[in-house]
N, C-alpha and C. Protein backbone atom coordinates (compact mmCIF):
# COMPACT_ATOMS: atom_id res chain seq x y z
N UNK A 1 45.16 52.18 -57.62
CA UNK A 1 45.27 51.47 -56.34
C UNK A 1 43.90 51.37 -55.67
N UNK A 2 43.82 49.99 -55.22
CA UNK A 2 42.01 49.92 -54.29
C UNK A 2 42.73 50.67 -52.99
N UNK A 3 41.39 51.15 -52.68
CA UNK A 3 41.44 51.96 -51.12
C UNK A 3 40.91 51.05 -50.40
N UNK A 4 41.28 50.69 -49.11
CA UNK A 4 40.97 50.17 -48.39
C UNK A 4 39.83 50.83 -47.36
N UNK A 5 38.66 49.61 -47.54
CA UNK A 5 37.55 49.54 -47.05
C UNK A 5 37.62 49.28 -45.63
N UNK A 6 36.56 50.69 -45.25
CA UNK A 6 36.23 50.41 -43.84
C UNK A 6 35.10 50.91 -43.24
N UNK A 7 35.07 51.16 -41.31
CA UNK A 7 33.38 51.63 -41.28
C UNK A 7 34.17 53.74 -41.14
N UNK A 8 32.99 54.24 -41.40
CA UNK A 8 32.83 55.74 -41.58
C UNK A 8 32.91 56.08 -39.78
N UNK A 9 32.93 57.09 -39.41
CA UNK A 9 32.08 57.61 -38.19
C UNK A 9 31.33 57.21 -37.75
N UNK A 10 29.84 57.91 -38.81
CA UNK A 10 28.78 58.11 -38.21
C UNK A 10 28.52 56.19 -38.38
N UNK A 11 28.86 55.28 -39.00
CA UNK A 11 28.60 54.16 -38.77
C UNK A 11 29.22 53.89 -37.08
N UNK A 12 29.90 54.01 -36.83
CA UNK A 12 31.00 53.90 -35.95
C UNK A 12 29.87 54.17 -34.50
N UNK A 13 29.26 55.25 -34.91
CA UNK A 13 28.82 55.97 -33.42
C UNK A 13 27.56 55.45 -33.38
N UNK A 14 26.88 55.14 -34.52
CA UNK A 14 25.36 54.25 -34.44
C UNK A 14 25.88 53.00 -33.96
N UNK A 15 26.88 52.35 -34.10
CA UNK A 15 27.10 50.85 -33.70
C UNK A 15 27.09 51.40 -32.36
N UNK A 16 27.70 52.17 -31.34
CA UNK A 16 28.22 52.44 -30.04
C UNK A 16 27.14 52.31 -29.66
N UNK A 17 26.05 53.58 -29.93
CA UNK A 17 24.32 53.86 -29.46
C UNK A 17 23.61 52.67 -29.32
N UNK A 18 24.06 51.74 -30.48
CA UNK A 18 23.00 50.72 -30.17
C UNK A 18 23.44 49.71 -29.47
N UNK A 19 25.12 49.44 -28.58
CA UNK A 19 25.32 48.58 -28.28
C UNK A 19 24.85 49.49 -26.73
N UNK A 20 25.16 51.00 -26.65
CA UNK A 20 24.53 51.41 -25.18
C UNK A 20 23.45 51.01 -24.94
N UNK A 21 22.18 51.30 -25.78
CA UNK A 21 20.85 50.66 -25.59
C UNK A 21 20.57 49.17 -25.53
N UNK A 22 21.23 48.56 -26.08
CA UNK A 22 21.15 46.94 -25.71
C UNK A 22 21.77 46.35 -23.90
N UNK A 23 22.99 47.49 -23.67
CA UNK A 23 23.01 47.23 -22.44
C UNK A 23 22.26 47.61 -21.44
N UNK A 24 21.74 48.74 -21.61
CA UNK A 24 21.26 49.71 -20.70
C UNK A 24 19.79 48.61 -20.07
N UNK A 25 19.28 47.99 -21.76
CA UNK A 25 18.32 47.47 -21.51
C UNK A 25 18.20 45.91 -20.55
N UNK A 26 19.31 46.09 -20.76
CA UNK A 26 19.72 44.24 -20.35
C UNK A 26 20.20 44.26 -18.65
N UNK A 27 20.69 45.62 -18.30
CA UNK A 27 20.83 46.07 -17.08
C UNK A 27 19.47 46.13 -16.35
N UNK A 28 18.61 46.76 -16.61
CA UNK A 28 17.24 46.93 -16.45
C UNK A 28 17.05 45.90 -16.31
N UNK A 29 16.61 45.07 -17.72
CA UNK A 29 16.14 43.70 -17.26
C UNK A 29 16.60 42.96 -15.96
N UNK A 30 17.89 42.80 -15.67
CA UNK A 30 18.31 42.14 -14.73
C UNK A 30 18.12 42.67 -13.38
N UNK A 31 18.11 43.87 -13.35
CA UNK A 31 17.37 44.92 -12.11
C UNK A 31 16.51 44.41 -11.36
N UNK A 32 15.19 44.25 -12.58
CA UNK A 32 13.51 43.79 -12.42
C UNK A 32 13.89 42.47 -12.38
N UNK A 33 14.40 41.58 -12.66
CA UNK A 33 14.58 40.46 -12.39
C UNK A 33 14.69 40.23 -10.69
N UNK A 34 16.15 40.92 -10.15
CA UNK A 34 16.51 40.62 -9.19
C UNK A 34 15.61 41.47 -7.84
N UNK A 35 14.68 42.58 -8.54
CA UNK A 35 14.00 42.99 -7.65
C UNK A 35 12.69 42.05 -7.52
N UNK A 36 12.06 41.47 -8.42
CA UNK A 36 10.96 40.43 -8.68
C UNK A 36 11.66 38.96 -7.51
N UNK A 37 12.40 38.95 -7.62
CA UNK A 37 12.97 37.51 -6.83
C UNK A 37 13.25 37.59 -5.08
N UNK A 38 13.92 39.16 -5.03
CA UNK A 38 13.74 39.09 -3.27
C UNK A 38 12.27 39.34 -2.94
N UNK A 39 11.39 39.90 -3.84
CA UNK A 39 10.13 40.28 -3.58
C UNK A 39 9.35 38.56 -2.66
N UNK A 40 9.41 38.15 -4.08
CA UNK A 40 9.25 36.23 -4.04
C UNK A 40 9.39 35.80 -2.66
N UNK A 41 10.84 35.69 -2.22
CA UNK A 41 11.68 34.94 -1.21
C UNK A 41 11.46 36.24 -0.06
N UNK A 42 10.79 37.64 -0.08
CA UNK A 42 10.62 38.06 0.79
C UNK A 42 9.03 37.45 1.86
N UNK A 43 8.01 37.34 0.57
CA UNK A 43 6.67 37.30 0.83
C UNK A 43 6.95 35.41 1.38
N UNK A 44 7.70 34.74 0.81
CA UNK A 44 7.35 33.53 1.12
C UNK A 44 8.18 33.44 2.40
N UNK A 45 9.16 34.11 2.76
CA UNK A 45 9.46 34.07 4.59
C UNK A 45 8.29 34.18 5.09
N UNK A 46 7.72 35.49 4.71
CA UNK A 46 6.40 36.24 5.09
C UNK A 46 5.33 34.69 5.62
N UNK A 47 5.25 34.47 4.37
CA UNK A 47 3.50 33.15 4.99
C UNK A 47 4.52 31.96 5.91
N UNK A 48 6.03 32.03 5.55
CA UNK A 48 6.17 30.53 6.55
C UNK A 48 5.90 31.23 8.17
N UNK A 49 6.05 32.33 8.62
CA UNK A 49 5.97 33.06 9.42
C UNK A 49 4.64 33.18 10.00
N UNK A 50 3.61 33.11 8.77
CA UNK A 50 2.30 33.25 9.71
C UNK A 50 2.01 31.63 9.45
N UNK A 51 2.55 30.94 8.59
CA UNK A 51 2.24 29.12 9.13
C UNK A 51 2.45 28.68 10.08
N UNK A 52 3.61 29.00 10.74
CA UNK A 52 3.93 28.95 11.95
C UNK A 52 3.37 29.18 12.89
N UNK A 53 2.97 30.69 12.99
CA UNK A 53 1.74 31.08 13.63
C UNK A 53 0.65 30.55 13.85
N UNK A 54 0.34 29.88 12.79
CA UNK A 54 -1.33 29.22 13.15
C UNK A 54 -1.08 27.77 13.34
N UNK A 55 0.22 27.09 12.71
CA UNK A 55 0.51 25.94 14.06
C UNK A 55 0.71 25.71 15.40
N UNK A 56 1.07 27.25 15.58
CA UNK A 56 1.89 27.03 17.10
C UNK A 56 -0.03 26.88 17.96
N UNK A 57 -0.68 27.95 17.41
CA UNK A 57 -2.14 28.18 17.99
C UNK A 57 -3.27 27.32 18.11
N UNK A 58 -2.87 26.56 16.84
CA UNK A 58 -4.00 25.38 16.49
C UNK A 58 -3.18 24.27 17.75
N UNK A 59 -2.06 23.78 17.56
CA UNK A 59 -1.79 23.26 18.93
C UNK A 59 -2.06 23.06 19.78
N UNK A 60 -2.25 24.73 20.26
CA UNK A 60 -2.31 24.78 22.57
C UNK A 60 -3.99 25.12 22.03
N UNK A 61 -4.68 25.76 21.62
CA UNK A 61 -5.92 25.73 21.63
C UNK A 61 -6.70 23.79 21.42
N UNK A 62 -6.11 23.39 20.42
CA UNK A 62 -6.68 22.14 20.38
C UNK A 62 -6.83 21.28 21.40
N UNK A 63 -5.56 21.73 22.27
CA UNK A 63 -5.17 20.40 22.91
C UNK A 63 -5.59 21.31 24.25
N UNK A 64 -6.36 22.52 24.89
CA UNK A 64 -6.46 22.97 25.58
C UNK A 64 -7.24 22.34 26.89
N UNK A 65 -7.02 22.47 28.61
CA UNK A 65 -7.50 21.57 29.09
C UNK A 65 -8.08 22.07 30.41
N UNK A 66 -8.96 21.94 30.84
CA UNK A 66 -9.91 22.95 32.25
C UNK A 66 -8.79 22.76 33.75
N UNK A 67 -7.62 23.39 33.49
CA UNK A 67 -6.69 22.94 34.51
C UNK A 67 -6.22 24.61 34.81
N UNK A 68 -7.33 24.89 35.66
CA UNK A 68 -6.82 26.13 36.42
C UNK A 68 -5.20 26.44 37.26
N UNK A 69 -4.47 27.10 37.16
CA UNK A 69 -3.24 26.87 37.83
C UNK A 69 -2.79 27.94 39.11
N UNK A 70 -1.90 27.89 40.16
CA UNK A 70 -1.77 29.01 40.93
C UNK A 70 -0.77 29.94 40.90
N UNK A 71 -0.48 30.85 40.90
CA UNK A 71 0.51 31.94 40.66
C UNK A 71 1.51 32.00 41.79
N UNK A 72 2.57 32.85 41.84
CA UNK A 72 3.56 32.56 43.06
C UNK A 72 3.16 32.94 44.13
N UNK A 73 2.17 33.74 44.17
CA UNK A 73 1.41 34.42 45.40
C UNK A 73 0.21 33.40 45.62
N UNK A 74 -0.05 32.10 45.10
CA UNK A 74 -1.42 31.23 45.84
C UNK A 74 -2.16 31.92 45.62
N UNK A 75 -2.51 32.44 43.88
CA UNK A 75 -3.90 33.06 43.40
C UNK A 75 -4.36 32.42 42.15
N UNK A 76 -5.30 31.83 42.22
CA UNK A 76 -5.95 30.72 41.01
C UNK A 76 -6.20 31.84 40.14
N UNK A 77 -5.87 31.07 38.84
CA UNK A 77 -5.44 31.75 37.98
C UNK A 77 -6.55 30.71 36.81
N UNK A 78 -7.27 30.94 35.72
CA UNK A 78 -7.86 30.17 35.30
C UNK A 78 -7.54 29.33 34.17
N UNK A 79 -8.54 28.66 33.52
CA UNK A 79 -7.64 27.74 32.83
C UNK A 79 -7.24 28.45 31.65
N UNK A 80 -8.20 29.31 31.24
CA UNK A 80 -8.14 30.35 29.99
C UNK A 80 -8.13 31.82 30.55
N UNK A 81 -7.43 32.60 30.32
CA UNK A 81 -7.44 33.49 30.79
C UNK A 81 -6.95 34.64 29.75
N UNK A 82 -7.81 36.04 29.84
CA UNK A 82 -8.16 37.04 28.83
C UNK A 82 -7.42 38.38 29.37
N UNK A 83 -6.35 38.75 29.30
CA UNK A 83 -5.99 40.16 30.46
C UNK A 83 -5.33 41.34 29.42
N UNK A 84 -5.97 42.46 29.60
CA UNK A 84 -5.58 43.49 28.91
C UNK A 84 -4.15 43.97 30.10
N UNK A 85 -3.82 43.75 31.00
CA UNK A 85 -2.95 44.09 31.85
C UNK A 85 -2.01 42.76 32.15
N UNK A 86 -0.32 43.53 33.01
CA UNK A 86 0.47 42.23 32.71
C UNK A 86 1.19 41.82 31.29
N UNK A 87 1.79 41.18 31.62
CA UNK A 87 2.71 40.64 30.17
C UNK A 87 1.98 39.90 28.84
N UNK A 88 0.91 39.16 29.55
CA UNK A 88 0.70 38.57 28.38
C UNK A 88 -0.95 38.75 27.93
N UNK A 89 -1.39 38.68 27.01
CA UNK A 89 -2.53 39.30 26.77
C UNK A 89 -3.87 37.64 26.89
N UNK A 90 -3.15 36.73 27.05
CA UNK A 90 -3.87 35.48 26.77
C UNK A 90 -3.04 34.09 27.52
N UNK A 91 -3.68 33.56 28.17
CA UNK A 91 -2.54 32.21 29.13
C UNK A 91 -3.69 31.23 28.77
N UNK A 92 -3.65 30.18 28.92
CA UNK A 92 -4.22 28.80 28.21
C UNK A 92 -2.92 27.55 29.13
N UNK A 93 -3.91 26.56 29.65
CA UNK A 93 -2.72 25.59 29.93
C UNK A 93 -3.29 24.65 28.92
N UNK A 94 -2.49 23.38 28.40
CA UNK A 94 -2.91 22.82 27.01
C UNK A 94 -2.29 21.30 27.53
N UNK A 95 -2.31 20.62 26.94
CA UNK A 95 -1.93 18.76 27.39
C UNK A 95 -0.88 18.55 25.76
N UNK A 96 -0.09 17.68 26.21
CA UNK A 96 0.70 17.18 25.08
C UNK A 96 1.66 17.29 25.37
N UNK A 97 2.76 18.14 26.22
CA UNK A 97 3.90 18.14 26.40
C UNK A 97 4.62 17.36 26.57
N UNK A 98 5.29 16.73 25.73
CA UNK A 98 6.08 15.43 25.74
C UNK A 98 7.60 15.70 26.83
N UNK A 99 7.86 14.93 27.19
CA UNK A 99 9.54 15.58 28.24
C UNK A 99 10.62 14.07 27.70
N UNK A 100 11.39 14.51 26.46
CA UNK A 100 11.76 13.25 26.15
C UNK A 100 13.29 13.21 26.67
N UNK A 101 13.48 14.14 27.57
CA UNK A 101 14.62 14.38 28.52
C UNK A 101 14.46 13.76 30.05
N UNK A 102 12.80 12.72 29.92
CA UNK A 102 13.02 13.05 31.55
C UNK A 102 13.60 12.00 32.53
N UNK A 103 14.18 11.95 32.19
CA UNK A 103 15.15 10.95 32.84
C UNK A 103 16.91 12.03 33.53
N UNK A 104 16.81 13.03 32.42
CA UNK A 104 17.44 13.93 32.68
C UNK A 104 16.75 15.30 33.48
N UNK A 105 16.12 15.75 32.67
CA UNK A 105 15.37 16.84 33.32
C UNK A 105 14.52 16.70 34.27
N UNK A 106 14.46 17.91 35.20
CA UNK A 106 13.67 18.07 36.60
C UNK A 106 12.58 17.77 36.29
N UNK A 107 11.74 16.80 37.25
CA UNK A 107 10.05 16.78 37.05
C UNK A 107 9.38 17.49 36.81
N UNK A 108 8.51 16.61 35.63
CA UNK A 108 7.09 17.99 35.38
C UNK A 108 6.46 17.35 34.68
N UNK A 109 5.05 18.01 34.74
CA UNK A 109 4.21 17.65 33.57
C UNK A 109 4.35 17.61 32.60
N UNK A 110 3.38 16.38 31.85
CA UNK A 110 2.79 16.62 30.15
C UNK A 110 1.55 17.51 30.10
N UNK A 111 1.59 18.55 31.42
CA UNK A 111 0.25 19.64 30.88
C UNK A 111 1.38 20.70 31.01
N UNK A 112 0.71 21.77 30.18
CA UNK A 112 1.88 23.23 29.87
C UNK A 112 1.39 24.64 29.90
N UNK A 113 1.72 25.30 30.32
CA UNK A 113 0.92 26.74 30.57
C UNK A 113 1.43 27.45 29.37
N UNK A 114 0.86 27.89 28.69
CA UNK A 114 1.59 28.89 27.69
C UNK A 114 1.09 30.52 27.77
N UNK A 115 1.25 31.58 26.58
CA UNK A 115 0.83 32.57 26.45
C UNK A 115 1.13 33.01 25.44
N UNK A 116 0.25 33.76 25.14
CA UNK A 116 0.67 35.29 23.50
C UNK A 116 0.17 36.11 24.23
N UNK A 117 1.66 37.23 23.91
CA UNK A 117 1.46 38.89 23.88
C UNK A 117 2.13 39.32 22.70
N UNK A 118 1.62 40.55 22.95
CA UNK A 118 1.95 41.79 21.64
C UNK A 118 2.46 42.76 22.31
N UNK A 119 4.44 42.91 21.95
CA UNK A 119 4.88 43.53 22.22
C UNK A 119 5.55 44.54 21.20
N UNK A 120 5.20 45.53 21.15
CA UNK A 120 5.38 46.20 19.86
C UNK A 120 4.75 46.12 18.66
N UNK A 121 5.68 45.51 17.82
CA UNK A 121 4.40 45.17 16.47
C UNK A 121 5.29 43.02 16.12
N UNK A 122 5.57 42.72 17.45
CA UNK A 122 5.65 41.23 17.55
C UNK A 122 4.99 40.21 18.39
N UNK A 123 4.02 39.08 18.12
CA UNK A 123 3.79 38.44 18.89
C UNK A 123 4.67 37.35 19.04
N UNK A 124 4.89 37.49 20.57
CA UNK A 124 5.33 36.87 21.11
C UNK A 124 4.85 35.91 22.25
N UNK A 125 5.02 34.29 21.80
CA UNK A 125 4.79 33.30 22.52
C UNK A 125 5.41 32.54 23.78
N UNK A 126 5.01 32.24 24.46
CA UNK A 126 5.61 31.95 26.20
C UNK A 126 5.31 30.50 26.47
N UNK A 127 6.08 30.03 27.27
CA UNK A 127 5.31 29.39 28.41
C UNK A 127 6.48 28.81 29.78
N UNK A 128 5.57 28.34 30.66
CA UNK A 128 6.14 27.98 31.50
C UNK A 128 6.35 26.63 32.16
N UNK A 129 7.88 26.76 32.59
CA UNK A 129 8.18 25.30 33.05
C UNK A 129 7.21 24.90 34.01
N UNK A 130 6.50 25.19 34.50
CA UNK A 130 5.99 24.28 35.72
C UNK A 130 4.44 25.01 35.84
N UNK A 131 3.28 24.20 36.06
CA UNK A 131 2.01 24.83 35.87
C UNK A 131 2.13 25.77 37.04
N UNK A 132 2.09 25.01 38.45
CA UNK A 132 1.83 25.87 39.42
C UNK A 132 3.40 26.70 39.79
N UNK A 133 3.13 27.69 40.97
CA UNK A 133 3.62 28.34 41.54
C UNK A 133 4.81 29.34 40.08
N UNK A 134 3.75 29.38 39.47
CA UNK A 134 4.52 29.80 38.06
C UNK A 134 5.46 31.48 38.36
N UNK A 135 6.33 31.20 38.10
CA UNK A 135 6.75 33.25 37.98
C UNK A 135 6.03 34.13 37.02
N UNK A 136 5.98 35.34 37.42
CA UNK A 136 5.25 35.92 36.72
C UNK A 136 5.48 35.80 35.02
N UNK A 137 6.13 36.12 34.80
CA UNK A 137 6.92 36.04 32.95
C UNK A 137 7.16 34.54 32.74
N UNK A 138 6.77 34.17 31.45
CA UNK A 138 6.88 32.74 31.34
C UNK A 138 8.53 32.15 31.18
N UNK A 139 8.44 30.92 30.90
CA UNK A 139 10.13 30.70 31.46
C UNK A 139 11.07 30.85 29.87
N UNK A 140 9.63 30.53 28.85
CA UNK A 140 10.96 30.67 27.99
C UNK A 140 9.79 31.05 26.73
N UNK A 141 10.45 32.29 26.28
CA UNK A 141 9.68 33.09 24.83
C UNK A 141 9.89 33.49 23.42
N UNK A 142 9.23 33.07 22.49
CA UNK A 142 9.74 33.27 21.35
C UNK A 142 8.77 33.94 20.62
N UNK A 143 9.42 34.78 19.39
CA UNK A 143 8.76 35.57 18.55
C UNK A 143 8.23 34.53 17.39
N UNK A 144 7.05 34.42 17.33
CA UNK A 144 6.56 34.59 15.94
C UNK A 144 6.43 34.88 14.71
N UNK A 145 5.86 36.04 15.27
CA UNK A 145 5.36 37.06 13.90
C UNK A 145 5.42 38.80 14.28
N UNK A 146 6.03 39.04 13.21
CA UNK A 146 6.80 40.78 13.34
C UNK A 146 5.80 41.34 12.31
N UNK A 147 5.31 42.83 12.92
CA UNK A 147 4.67 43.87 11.74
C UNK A 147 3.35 43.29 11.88
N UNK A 148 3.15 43.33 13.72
CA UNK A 148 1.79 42.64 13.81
C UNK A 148 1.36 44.24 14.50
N UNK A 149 0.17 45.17 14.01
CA UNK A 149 -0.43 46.26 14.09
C UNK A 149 -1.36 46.33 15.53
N UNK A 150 -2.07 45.06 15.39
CA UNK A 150 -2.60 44.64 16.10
C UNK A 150 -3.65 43.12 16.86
N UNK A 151 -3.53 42.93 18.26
CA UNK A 151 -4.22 41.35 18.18
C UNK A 151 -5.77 42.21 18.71
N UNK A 152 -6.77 40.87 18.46
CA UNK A 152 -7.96 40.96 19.50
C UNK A 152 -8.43 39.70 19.25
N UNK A 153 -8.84 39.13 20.37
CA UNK A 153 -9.36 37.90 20.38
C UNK A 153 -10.59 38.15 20.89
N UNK A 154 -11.70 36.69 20.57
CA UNK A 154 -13.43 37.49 20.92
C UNK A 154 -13.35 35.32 21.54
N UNK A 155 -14.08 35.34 21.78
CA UNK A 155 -14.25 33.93 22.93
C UNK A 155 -15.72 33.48 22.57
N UNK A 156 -16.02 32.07 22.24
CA UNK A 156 -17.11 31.49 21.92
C UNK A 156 -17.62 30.29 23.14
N UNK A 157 -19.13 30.88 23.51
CA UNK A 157 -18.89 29.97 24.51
C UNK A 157 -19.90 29.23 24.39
N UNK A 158 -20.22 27.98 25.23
CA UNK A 158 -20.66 26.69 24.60
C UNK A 158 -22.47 26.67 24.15
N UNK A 159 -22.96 27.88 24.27
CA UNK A 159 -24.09 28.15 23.99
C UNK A 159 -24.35 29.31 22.97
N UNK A 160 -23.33 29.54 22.17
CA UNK A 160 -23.07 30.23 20.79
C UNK A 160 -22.75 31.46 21.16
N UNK A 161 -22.58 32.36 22.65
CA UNK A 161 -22.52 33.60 22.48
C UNK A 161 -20.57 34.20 22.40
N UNK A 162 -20.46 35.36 21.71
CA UNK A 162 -19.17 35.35 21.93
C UNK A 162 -18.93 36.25 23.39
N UNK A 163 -17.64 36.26 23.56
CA UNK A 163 -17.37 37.03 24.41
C UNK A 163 -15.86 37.88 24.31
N UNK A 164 -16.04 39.36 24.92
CA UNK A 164 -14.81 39.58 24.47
C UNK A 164 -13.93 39.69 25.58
N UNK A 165 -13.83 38.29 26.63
CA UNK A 165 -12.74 38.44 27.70
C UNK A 165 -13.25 37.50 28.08
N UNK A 166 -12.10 36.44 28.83
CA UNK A 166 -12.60 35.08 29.21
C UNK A 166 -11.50 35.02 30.53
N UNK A 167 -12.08 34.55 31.39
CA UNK A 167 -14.05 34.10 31.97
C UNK A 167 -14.73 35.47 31.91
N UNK A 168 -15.68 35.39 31.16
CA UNK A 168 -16.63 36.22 31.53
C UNK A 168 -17.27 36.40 32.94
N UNK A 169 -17.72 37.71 33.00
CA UNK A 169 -18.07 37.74 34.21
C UNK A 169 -19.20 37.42 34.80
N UNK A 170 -20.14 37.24 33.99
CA UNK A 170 -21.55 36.97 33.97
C UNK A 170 -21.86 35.60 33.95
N UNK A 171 -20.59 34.59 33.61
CA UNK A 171 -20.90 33.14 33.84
C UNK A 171 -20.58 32.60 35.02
N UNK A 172 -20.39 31.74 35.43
CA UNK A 172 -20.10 31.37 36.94
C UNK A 172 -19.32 29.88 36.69
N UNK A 173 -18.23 29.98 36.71
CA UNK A 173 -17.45 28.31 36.50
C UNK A 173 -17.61 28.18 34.99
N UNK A 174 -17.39 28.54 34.20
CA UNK A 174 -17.51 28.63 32.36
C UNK A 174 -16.47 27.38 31.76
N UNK A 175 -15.71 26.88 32.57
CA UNK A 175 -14.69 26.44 31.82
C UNK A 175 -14.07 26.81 31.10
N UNK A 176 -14.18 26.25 29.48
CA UNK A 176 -13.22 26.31 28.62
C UNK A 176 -14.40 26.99 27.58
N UNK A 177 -13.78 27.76 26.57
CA UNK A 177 -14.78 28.31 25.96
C UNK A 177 -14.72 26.98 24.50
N UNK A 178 -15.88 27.14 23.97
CA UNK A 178 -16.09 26.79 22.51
C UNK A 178 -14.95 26.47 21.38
N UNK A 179 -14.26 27.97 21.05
CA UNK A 179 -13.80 28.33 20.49
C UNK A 179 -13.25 29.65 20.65
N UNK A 180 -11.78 30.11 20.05
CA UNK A 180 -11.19 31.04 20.09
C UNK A 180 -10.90 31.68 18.48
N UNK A 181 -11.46 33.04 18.84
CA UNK A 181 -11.15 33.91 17.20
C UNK A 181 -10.16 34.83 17.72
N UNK A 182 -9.08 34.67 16.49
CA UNK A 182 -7.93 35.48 16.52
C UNK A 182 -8.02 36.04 15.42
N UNK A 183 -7.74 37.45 15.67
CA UNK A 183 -8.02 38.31 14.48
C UNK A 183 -6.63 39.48 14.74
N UNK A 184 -5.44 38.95 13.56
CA UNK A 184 -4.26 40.67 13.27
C UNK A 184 -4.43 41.28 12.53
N UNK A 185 -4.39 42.32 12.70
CA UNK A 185 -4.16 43.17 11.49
C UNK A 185 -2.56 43.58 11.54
N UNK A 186 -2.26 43.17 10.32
CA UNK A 186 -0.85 43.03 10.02
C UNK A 186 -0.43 44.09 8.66
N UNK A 187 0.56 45.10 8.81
CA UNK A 187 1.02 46.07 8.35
C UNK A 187 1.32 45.57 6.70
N UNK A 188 1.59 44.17 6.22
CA UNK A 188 1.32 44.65 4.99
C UNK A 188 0.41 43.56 4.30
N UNK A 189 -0.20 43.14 5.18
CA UNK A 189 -1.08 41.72 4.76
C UNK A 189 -2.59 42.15 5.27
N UNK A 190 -2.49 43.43 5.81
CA UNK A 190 -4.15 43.52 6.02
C UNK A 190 -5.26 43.22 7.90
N UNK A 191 -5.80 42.76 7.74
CA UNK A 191 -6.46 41.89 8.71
C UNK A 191 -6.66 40.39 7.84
N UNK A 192 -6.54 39.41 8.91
CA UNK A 192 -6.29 38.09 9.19
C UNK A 192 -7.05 37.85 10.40
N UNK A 193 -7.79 36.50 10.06
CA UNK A 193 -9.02 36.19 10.75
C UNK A 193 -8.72 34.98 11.02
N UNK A 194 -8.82 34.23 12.25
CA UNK A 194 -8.60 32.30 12.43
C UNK A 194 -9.28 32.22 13.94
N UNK A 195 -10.42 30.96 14.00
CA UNK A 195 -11.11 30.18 14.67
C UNK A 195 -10.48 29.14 14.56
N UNK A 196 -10.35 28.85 16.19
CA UNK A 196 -9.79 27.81 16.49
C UNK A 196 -10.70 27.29 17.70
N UNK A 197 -10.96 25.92 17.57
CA UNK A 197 -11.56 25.25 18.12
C UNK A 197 -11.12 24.51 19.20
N UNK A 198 -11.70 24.43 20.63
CA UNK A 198 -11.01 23.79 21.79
C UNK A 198 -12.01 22.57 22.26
N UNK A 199 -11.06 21.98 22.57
CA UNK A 199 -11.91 20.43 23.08
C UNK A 199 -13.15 20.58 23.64
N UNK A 200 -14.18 19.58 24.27
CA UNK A 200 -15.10 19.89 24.61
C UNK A 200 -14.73 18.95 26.30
């Protein structure tokens, strides 16, 4: 009589081993896969975040305009203004504000007061409805950019010197400066450096 052919054991348990190691490996693979891909779609939130950033800036700096404004207390306030104290670390009024409501919405200018502060580790951008008789806090604010360590801005003024607070005190009626350097250092991107240039 033929005996009927088949697999042994130890065949039996090498097939098992090697089908564990083919998964084990294929698990892995897909691991590093899926950790490689939020990495991707993490970092690229990341730069639309600081694109943003340097649109919103290139903007109100470009379009920036020698239009000193008054505060709710009737205190001129300048057109650029540098304050380590207070909410916002930087105010700028800028031209462009389109009002394509205004037929609906309350009167106001196409000039706009804005601001950046650093609250925590977010900058956060401002501005306000109405140049003059402004409230202290701007009327309406949005975040930017998160896992910001730190800002400092340095001020270029129209005879090459920088400065690190605007108006300086040593000029007398300065206007608008040159140019503005913004420099973060950002928790996982380092320091970040941008000159931005203001009308003349």
């Amino acid at each position: 009589m033929n005996r009927a052919k088949g697999f042994t054991l130890i065949e039996m348990l090498v097939a098992v081993f090697l089908l564990a190691v083919l998964g084990a490996s294929g698990f892995g693979m897909l691991f590093q896969m899926n950790k490689t891909r939020n990495a991707v779609f993490e970092q690229s939130d990341r730069l639309v975040e600081l694109q943003r950033t340097f649109y919103w800036m290139a903007e109100d700096f470009s379009q920036a305009v020698d239009r000193p404004v008054r505060s709710a207390v009737d205190e001129r306030i300048p057109s650029v203004l540098f304050s380590l104290q207070g909410d916002s670390m930087i105010e700028l009024s800028r031209a462009g504000w389109t009002n394509p409501a205004r037929d609906v919405m309350p009167a106001r200018s196409n000039l706009q007061r804005v601001s950046y502060a650093l609250e925590d580790d977010k900058l956060i951008r401002g501005y306000w409805y109405h140049l003059d008789t402004i409230s202290d806090g701007p009327t309406k604010r949005t975040q930017l950019l998160q896992g910001v360590e730190d800002l400092s801005l340095r001020y270029l003024d129209r005879v090459g010197s920088y400065h690190d607070s605007w108006p300086p005190l040593d000029l007398e009626d300065p206007g608008l400066p040159a140019a503005v350097e913004v420099q973060l250092e950002l928790e996982d991107l380092g320091t970040i450096t941008r000159l931005f240039a203001l009308p003349r």
